[in-house]
N, C-alpha and C. Protein backbone atom coordinates (compact mmCIF):
# COMPACT_ATOMS: atom_id res chain seq x y z
N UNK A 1 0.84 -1.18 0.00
CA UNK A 1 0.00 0.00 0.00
C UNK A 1 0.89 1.25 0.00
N UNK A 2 0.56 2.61 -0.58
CA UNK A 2 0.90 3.51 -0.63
C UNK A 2 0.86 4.72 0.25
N UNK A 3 1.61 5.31 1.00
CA UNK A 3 1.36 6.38 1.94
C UNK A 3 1.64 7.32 1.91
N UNK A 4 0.29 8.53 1.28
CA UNK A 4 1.66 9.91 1.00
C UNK A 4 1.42 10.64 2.50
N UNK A 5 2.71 10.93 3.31
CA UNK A 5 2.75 11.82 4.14
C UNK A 5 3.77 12.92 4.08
N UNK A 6 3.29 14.09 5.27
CA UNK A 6 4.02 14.90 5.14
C UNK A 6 5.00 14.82 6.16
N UNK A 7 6.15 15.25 6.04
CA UNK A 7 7.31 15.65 7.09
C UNK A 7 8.18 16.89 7.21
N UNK A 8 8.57 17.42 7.90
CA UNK A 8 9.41 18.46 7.82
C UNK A 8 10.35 18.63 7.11
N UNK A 9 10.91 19.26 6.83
CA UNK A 9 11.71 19.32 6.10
C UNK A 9 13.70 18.79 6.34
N UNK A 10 13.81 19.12 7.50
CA UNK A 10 14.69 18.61 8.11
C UNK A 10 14.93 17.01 7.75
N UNK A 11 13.39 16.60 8.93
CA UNK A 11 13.16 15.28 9.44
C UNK A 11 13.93 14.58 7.47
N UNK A 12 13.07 14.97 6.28
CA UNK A 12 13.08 14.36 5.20
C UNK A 12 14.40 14.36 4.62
N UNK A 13 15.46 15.40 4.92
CA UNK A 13 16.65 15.54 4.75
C UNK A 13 17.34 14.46 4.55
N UNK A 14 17.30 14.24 6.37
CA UNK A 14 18.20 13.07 7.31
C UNK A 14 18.23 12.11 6.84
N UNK A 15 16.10 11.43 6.42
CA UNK A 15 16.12 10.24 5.78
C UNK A 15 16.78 9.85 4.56
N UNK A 16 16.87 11.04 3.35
CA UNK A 16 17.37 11.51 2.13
C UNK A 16 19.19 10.97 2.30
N UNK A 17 19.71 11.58 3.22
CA UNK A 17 21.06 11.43 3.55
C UNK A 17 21.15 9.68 4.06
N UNK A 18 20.45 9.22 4.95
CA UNK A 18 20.39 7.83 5.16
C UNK A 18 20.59 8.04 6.44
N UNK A 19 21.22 9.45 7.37
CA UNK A 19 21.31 9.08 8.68
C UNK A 19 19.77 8.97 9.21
N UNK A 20 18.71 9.33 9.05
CA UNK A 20 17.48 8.84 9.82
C UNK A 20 16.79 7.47 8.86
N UNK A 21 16.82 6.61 9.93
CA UNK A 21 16.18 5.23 9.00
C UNK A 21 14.68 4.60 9.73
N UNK A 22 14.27 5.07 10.42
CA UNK A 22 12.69 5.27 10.77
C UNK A 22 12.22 6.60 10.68
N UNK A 23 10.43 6.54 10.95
CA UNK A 23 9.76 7.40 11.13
C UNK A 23 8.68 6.78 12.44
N UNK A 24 8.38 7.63 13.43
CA UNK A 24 7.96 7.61 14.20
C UNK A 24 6.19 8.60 13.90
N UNK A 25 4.62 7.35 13.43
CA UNK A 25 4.05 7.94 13.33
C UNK A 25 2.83 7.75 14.55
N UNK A 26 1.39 8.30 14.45
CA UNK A 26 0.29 7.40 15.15
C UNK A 26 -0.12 6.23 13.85
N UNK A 27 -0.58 5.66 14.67
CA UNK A 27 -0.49 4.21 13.45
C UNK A 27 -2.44 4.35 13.19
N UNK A 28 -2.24 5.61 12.05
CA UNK A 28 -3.73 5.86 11.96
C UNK A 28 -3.85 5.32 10.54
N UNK A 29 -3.25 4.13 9.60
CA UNK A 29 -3.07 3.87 8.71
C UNK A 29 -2.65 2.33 8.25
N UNK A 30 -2.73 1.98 9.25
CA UNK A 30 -2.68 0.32 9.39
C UNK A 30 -1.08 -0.06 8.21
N UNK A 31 -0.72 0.67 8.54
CA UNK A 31 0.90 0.22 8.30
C UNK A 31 1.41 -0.84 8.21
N UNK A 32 2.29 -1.42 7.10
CA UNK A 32 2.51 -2.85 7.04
C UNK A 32 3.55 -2.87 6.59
N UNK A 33 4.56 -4.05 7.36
CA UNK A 33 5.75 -4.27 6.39
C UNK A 33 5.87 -4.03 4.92
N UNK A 34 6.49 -3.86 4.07
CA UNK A 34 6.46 -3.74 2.74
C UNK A 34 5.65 -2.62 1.94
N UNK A 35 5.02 -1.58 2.37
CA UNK A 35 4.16 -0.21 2.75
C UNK A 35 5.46 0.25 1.71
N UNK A 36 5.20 1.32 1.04
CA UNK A 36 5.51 2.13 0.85
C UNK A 36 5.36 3.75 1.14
N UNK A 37 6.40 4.43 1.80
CA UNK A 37 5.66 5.69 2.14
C UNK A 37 6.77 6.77 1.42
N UNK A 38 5.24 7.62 0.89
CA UNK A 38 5.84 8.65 -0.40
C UNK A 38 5.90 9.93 0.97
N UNK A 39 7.21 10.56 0.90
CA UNK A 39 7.46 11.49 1.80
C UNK A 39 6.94 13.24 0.98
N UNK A 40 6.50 13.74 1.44
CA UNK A 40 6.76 15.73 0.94
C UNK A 40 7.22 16.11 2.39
N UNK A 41 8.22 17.05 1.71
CA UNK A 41 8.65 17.77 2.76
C UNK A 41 7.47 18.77 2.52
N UNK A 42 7.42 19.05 3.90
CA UNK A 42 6.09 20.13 4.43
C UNK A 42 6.26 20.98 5.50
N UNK A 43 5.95 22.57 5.38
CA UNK A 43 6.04 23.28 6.57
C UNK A 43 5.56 24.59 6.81
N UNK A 44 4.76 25.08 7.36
CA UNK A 44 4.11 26.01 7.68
C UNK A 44 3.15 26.68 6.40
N UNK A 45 2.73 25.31 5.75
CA UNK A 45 1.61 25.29 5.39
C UNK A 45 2.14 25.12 3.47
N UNK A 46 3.44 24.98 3.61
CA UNK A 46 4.24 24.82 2.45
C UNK A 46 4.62 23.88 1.82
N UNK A 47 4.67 22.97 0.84
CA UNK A 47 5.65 21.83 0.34
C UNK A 47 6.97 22.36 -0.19
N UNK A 48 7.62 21.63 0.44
CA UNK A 48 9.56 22.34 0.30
C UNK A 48 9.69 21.93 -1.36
N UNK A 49 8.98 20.89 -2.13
CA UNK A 49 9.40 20.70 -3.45
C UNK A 49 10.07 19.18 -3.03
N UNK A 50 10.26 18.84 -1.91
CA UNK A 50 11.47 17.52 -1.77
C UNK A 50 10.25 16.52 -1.61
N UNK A 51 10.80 15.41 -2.11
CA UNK A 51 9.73 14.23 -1.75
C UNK A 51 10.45 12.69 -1.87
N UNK A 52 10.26 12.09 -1.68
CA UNK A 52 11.20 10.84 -1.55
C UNK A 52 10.32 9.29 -0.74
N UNK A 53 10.91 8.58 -1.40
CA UNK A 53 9.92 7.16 -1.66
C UNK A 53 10.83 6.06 -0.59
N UNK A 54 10.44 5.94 0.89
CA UNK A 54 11.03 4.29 1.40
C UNK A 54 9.81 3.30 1.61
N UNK A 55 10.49 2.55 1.71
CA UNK A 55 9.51 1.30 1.63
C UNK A 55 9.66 0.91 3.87
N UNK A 56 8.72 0.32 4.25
CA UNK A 56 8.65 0.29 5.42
C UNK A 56 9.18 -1.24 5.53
N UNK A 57 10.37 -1.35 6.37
CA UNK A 57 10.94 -3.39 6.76
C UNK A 57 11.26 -3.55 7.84
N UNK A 58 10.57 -2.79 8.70
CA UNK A 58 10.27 -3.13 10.00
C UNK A 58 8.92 -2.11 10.75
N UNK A 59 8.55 -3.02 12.15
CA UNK A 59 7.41 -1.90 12.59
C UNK A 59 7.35 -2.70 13.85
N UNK A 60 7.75 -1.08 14.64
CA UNK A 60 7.70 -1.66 16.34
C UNK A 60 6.60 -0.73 16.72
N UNK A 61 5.43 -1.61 17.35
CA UNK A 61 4.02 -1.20 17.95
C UNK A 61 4.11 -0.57 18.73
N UNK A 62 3.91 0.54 19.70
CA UNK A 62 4.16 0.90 20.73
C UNK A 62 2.62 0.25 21.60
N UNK A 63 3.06 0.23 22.93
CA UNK A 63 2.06 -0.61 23.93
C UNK A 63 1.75 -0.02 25.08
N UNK A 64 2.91 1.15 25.16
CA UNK A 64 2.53 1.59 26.63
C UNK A 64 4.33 2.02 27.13
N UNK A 65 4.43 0.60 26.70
CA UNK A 65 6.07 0.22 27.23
C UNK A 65 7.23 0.81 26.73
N UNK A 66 8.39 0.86 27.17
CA UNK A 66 9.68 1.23 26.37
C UNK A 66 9.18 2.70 25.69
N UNK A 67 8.37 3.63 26.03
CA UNK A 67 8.32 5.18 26.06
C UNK A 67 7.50 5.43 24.74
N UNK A 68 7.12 4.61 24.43
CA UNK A 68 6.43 4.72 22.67
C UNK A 68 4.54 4.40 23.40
N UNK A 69 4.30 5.31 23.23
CA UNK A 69 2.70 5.14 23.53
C UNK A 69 1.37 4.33 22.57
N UNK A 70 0.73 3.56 23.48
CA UNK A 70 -0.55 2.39 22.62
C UNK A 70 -0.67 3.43 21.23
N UNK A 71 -1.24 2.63 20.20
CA UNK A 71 -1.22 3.48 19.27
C UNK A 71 -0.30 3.89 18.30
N UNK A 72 0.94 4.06 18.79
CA UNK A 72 1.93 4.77 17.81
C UNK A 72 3.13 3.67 17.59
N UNK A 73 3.38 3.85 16.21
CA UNK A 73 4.59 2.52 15.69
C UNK A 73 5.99 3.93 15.22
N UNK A 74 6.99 2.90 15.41
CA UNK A 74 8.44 3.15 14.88
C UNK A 74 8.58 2.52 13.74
N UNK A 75 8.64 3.27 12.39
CA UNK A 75 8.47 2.42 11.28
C UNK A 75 10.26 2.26 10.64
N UNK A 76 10.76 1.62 10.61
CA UNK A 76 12.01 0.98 10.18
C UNK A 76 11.68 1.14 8.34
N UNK A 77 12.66 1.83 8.01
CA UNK A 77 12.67 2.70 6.32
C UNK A 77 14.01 2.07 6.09
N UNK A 78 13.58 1.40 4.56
CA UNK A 78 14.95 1.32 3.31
C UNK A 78 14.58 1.87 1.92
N UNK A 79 15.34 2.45 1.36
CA UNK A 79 15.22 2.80 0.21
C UNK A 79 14.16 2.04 -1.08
């Protein structure tokens, strides 16, 4: 499945460069291994023009536990 979201501009940088390799969202999208998520950089009501395509190969649920709240996943990104 396909996911277009927005991110900051920064945040989309990092991923761009390879030093950020998750995204931390609410899991209002039933997210799945093998997901693709189409990035725009976005900000104060702007698209920066940057946009960029990872595929999701990992996904840690959050539960409560380990500081990640019910609801929200750590999505593990590769090119």
């Amino acid at each position: 499945m396909l996911h277009e979201l927005k991110i900051k501009p920064e945040y989309l940088e990092a991923i761009i460069s390879g030093e950020k390799t998750f995204e931390i969202r609410k899991n209002d999208r039933d997210y799945r291994v093998k997901d693709t998520l189409h990035l725009f950089g976005f900000e104060d009501d702007f698209y920066s023009g940057e946009t960029y395509l990872a595929t999701v190969s990992y996904i840690f649920h959050g539960t409560g536990e380990y500081g990640l709240a019910k609801g929200y996943v750590i999505l593990g990104l590769t090119r």
